[in-house]
C-alpha atoms as a PDB file:
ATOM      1  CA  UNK A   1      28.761  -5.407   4.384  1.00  0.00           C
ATOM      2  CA  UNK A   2      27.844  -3.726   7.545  1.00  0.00           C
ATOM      3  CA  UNK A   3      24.846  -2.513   9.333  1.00  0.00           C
ATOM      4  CA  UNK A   4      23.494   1.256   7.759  1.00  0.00           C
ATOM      5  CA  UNK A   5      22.786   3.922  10.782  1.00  0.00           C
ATOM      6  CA  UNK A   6      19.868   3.196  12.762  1.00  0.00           C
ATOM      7  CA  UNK A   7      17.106   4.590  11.561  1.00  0.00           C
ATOM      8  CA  UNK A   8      14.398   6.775  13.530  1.00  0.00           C
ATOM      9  CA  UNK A   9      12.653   4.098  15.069  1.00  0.00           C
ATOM     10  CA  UNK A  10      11.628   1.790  18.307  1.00  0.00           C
ATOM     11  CA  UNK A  11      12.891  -1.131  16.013  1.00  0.00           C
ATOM     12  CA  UNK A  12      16.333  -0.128  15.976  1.00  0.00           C
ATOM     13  CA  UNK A  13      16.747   0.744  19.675  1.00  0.00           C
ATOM     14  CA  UNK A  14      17.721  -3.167  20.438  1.00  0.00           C
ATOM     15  CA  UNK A  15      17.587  -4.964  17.048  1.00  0.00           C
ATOM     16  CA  UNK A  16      14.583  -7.204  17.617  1.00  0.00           C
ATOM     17  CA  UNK A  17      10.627  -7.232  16.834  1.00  0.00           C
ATOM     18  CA  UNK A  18       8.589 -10.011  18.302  1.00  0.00           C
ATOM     19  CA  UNK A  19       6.302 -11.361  16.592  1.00  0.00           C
ATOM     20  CA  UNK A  20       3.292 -12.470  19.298  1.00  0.00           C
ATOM     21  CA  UNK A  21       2.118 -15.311  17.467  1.00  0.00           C
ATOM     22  CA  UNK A  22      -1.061 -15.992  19.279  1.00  0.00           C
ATOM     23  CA  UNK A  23      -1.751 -20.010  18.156  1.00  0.00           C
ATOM     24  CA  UNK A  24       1.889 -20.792  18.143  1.00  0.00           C
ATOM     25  CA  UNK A  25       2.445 -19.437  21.679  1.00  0.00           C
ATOM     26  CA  UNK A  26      -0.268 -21.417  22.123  1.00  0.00           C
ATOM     27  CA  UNK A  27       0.339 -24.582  21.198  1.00  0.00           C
ATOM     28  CA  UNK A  28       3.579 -24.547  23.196  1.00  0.00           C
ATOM     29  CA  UNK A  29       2.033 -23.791  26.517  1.00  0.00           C
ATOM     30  CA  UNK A  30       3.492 -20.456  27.150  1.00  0.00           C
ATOM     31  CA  UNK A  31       1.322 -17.069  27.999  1.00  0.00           C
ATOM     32  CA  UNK A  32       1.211 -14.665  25.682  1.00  0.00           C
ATOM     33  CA  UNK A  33       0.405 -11.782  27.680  1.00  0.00           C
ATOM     34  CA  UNK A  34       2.771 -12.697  30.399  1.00  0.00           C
ATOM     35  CA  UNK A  35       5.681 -13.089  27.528  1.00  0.00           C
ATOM     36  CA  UNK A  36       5.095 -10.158  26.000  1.00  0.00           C
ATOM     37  CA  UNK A  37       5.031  -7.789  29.572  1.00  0.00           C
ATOM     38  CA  UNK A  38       8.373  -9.690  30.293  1.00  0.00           C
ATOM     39  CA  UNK A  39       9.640  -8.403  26.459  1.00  0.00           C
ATOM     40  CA  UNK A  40       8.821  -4.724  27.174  1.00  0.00           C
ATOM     41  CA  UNK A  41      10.657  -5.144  30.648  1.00  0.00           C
ATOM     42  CA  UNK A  42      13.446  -6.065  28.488  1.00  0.00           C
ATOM     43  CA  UNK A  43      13.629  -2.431  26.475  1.00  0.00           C
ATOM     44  CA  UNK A  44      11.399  -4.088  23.481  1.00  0.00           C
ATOM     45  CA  UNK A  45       8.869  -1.492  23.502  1.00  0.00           C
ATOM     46  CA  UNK A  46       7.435  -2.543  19.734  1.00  0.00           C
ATOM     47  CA  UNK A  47       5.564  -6.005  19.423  1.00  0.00           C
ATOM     48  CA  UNK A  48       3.280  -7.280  16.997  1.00  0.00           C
ATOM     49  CA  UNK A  49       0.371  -9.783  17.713  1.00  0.00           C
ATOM     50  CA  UNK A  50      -0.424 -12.282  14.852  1.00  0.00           C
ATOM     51  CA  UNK A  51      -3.336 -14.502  15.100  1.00  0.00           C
ATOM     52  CA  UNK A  52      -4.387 -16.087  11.824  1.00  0.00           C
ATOM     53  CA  UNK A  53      -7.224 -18.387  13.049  1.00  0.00           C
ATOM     54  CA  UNK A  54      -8.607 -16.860  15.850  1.00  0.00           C
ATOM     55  CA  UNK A  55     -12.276 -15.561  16.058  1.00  0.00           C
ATOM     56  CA  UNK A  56     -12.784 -11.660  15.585  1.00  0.00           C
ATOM     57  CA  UNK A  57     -14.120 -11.327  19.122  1.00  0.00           C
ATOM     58  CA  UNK A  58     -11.452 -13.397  20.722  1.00  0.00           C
ATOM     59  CA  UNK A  59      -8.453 -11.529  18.682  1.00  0.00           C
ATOM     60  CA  UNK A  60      -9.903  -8.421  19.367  1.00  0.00           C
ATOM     61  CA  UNK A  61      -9.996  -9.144  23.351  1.00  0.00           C
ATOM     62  CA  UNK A  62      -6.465 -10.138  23.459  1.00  0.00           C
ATOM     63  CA  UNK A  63      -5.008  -7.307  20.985  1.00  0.00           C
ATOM     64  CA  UNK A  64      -6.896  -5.260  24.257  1.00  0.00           C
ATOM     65  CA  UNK A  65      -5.059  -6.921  26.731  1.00  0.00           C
ATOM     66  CA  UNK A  66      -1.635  -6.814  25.111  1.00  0.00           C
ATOM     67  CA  UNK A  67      -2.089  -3.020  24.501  1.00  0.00           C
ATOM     68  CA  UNK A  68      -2.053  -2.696  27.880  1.00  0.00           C
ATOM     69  CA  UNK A  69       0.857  -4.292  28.114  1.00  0.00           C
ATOM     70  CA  UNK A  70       2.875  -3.608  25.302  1.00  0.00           C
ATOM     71  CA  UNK A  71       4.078   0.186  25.167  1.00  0.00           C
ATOM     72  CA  UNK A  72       3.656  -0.022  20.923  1.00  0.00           C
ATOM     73  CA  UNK A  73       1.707  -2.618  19.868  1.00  0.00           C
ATOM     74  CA  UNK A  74       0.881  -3.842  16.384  1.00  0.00           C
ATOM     75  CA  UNK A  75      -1.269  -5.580  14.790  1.00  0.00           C
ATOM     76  CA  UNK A  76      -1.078  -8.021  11.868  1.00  0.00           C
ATOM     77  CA  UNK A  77      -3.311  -7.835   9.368  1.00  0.00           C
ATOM     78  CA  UNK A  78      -6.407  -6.154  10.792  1.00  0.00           C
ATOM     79  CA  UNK A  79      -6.634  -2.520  10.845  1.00  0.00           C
ATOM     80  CA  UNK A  80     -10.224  -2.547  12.493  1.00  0.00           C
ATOM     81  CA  UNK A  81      -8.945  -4.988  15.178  1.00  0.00           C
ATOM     82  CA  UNK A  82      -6.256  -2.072  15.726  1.00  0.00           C
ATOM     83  CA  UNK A  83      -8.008   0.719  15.940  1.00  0.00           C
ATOM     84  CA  UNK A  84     -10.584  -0.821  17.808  1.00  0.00           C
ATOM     85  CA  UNK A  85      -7.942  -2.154  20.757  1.00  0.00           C
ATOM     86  CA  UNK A  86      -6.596   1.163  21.247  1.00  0.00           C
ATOM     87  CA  UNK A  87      -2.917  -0.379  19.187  1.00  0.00           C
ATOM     88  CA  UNK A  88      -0.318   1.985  18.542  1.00  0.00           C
ATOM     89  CA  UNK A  89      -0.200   0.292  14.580  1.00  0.00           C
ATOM     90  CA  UNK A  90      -0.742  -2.175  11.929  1.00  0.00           C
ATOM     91  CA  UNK A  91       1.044  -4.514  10.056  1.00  0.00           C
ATOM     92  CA  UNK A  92       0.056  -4.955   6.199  1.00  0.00           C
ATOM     93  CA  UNK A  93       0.777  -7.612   3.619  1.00  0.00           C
ATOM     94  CA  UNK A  94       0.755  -7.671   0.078  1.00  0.00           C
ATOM     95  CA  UNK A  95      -2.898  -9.056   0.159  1.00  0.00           C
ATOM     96  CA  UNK A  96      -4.083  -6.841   2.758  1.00  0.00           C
ATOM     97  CA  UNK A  97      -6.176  -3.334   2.182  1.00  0.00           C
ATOM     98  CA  UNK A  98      -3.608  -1.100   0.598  1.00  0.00           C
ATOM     99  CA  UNK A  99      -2.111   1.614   2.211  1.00  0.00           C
ATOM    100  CA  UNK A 100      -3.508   4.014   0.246  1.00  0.00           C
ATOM    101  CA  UNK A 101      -7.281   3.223   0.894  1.00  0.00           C
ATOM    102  CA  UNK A 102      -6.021   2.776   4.500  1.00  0.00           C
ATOM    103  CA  UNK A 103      -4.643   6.503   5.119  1.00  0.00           C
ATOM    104  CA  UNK A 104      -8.256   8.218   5.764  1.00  0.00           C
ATOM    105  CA  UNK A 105      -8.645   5.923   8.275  1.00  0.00           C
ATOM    106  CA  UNK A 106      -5.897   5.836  10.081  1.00  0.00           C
ATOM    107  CA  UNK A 107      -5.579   8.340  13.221  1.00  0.00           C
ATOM    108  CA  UNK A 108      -2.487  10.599  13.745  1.00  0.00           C
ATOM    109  CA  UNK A 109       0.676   9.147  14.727  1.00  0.00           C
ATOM    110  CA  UNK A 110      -1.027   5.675  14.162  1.00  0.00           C
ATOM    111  CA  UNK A 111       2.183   3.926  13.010  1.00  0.00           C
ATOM    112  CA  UNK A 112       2.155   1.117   9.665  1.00  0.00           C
ATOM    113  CA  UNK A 113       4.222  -1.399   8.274  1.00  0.00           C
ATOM    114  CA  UNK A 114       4.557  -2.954   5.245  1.00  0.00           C
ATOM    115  CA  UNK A 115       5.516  -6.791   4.071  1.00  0.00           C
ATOM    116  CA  UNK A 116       7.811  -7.135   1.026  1.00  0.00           C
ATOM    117  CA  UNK A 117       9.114  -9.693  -0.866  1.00  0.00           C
ATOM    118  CA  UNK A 118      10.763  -8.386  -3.446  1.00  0.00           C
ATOM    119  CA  UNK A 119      13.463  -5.234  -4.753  1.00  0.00           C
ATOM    120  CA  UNK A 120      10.285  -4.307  -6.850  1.00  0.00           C
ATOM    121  CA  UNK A 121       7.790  -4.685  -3.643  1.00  0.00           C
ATOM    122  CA  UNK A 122       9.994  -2.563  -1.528  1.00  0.00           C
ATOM    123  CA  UNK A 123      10.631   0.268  -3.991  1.00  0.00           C
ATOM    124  CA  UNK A 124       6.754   0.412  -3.584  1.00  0.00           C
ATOM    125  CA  UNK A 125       6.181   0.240  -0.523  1.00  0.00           C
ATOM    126  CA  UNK A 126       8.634   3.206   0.562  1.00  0.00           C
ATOM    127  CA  UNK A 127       6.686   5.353  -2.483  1.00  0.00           C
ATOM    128  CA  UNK A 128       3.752   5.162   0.479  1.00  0.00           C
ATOM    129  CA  UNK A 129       5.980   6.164   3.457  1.00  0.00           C
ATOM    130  CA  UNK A 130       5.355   3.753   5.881  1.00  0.00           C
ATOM    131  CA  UNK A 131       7.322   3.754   9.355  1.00  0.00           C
ATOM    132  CA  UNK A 132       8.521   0.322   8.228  1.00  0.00           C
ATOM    133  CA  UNK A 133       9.054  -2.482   5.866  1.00  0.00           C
ATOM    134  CA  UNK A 134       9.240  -5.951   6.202  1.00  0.00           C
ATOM    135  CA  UNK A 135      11.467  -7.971   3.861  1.00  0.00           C
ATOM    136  CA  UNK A 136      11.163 -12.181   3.544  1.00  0.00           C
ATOM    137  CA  UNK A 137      11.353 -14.507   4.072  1.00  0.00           C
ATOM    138  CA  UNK A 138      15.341 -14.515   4.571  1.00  0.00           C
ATOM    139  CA  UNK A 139      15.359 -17.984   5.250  1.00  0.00           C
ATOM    140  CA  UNK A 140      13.102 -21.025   4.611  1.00  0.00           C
ATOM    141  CA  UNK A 141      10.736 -20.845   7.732  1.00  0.00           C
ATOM    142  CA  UNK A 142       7.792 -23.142   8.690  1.00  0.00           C
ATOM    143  CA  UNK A 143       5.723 -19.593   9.958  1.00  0.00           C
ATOM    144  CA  UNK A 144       3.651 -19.360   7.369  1.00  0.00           C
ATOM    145  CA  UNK A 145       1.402 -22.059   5.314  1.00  0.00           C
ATOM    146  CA  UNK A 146       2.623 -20.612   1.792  1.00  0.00           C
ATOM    147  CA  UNK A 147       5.771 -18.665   2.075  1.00  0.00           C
ATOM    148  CA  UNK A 148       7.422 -16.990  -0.925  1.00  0.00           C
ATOM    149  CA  UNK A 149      10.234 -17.370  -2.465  1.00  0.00           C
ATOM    150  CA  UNK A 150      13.562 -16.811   0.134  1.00  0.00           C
ATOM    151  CA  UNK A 151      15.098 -13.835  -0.138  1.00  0.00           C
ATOM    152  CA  UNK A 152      18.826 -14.424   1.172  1.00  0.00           C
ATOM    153  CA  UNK A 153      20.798 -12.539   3.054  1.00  0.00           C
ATOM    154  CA  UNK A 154      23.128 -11.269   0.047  1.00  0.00           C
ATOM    155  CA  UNK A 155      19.876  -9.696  -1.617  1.00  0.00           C
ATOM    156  CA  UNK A 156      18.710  -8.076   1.501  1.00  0.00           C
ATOM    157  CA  UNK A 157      22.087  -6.594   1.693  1.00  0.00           C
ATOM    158  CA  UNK A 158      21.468  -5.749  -1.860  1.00  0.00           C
ATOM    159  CA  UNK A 159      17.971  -4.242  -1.423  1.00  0.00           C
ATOM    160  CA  UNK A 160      19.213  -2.295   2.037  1.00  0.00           C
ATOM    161  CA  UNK A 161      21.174  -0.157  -0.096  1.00  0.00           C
ATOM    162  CA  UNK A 162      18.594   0.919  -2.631  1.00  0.00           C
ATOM    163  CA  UNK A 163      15.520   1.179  -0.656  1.00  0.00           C
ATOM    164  CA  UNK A 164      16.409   3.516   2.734  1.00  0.00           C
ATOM    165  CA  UNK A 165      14.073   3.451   5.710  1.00  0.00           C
ATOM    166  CA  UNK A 166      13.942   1.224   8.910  1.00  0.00           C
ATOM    167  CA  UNK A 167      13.787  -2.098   7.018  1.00  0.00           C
ATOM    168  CA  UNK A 168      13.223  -5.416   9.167  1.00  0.00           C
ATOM    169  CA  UNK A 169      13.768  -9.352   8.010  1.00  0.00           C
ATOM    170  CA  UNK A 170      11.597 -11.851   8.657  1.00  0.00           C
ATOM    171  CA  UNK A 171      11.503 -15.751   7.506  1.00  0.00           C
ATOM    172  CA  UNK A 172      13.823 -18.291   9.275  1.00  0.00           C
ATOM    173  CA  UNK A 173      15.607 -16.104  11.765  1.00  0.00           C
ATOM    174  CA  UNK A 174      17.477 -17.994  14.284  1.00  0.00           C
ATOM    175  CA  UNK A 175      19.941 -16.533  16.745  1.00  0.00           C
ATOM    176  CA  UNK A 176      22.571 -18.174  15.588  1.00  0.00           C
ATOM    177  CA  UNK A 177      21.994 -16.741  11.940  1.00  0.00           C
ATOM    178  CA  UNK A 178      20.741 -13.360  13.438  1.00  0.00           C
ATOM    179  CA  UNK A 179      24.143 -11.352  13.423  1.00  0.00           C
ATOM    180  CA  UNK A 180      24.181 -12.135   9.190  1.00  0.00           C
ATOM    181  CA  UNK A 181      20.962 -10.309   9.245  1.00  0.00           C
ATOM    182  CA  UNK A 182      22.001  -7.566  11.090  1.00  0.00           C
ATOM    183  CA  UNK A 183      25.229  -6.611   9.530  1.00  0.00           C
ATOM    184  CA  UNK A 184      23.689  -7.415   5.911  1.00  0.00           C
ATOM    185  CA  UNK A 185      21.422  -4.353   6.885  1.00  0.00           C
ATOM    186  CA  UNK A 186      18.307  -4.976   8.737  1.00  0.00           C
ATOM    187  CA  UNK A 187      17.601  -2.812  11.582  1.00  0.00           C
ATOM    188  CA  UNK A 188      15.509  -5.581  13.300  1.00  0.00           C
ATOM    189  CA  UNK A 189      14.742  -9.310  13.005  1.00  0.00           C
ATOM    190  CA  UNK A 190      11.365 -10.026  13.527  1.00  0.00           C
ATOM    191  CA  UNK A 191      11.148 -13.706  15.364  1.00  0.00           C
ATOM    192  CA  UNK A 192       8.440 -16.106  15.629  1.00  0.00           C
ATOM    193  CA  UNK A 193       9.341 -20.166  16.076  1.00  0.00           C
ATOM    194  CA  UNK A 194      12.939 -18.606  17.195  1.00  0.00           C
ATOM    195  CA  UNK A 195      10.797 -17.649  20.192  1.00  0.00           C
ATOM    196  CA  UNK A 196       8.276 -19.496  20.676  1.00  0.00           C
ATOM    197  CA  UNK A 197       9.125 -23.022  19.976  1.00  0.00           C
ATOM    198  CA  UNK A 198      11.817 -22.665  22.747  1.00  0.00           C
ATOM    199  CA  UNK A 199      11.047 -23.709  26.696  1.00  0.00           C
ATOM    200  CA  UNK A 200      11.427 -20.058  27.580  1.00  0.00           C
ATOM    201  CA  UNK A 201      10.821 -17.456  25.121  1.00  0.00           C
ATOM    202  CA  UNK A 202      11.851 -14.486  27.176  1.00  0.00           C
ATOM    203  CA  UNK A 203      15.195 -16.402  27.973  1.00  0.00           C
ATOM    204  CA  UNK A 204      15.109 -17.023  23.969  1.00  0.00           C
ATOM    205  CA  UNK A 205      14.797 -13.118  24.176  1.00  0.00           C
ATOM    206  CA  UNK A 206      17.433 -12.439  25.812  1.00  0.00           C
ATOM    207  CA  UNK A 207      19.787 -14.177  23.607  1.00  0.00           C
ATOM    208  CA  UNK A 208      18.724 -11.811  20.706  1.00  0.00           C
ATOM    209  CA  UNK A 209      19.281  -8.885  22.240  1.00  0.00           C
ATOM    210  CA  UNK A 210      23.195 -10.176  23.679  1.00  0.00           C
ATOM    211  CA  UNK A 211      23.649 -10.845  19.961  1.00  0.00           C
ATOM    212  CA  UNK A 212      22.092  -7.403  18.781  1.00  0.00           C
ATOM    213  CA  UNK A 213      24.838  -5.805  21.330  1.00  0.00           C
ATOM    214  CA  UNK A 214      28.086  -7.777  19.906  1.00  0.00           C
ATOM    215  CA  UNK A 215      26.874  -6.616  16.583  1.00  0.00           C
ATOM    216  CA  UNK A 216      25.916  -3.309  17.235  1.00  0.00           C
ATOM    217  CA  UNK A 217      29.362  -2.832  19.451  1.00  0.00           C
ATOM    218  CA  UNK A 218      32.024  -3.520  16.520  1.00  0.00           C
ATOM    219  CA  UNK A 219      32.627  -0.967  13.977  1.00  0.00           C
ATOM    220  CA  UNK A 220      32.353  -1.184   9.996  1.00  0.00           C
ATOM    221  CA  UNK A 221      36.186  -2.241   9.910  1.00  0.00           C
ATOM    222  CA  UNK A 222      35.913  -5.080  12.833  1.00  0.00           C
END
């Protein structure tokens, strides 16, 4: 199955959304800020910063220096940390305020995307018109304390087809497994221990947007 048309979007310019996992990035020694200038040099104008355990005040000074940084930066989770930090979006789960209590709040242009899980979870997300949805996890991944069920890449192949907007997989994306995710349908992988839990997570960076290139360079008949 191949890849649909790129949609409208800074996720399908290259094929790759990091995720700027603030205690992972962390834990491995490597600078967040410095990583994440380095991925815009690269063409990856759309980033989203993830920080699970960090302090309100302290997430909400670094989501400031990464806008400044980041062309369009996202946020996970927190829509006040967003707005606040001057971020171009937000990223919400399933547990997170709804997008529908969200929309008065939300400036113009402010861009949102949604997690999925699920054909069902999808279908309702799109209902609410977000810029984006997020569908995993694709494969098992060690991201996320509690992770639901794995998708596979045949059902997000399945699920590209029915829902249509700029869809991007999540959960267990490597670069060697990358390309299945791309041609199955997703416009964008969005990468966290692929990144990293590497010695050089630009370099790691690189690698993903090589692959995006082979992909994106054979036709539907290749």
């Amino acid at each position: 199955m191949s890849r649909p048309p790129a949609a409208a979007s800074p996720l399908a310019a290259n094929g790759l959304y990091p995720i700027l996992d603030a205690e992972l990035a962390e834990a491995r020694g490597h600078d967040l800020v410095a990583c994440a200038r380095a991925f815009a040099r690269l063409g990856i104008p759309l980033q989203q910063l993830r920080a699970k355990t960090l302090p309100a005040r302290d997430f909400l000074k670094l989501a400031q220096r990464l806008a400044e940084v980041v062309p369009t930066l996202i946020v996970n989770d927190r829509l006040d940390i967003a707005r606040l930090a001057g971020a171009a979006g937000v990223h919400l789960g399933q547990d997170d305020l709804p997008l529908g209590a969200a929309r008065p709040l939300l400036p113009p242009g402010f861009l949102v995307g949604l997690s999925t899980h699920t054909l069902d979870q999808a279908r309702a997300a799109l209902a609410l018109a977000p810029n984006y949805f997020a569908l995993g996890p694709v494969f098992p991944t060690t991201s996320k304390m509690k992770p639901d069920a794995v998708v596979g890449v045949q059902a997000l192949g399945e699920i590209r087809w029915k829902c249509p907007g700029t869809l991007v997989a999540i959960g267990g994306i490597t670069r060697e497994n990358a390309p299945l995710v791309w041609r199955a349908g997703a416009n964008a992988v969005a990468v966290i221990s692929a990144l990293w839990c590497t010695p050089d997570p630009v370099r790691a960076a690189e690698e993903f947007l090589l692959a995006f290139a082979r992909v994106s360079c054979h036709s539907p008949g290749d």
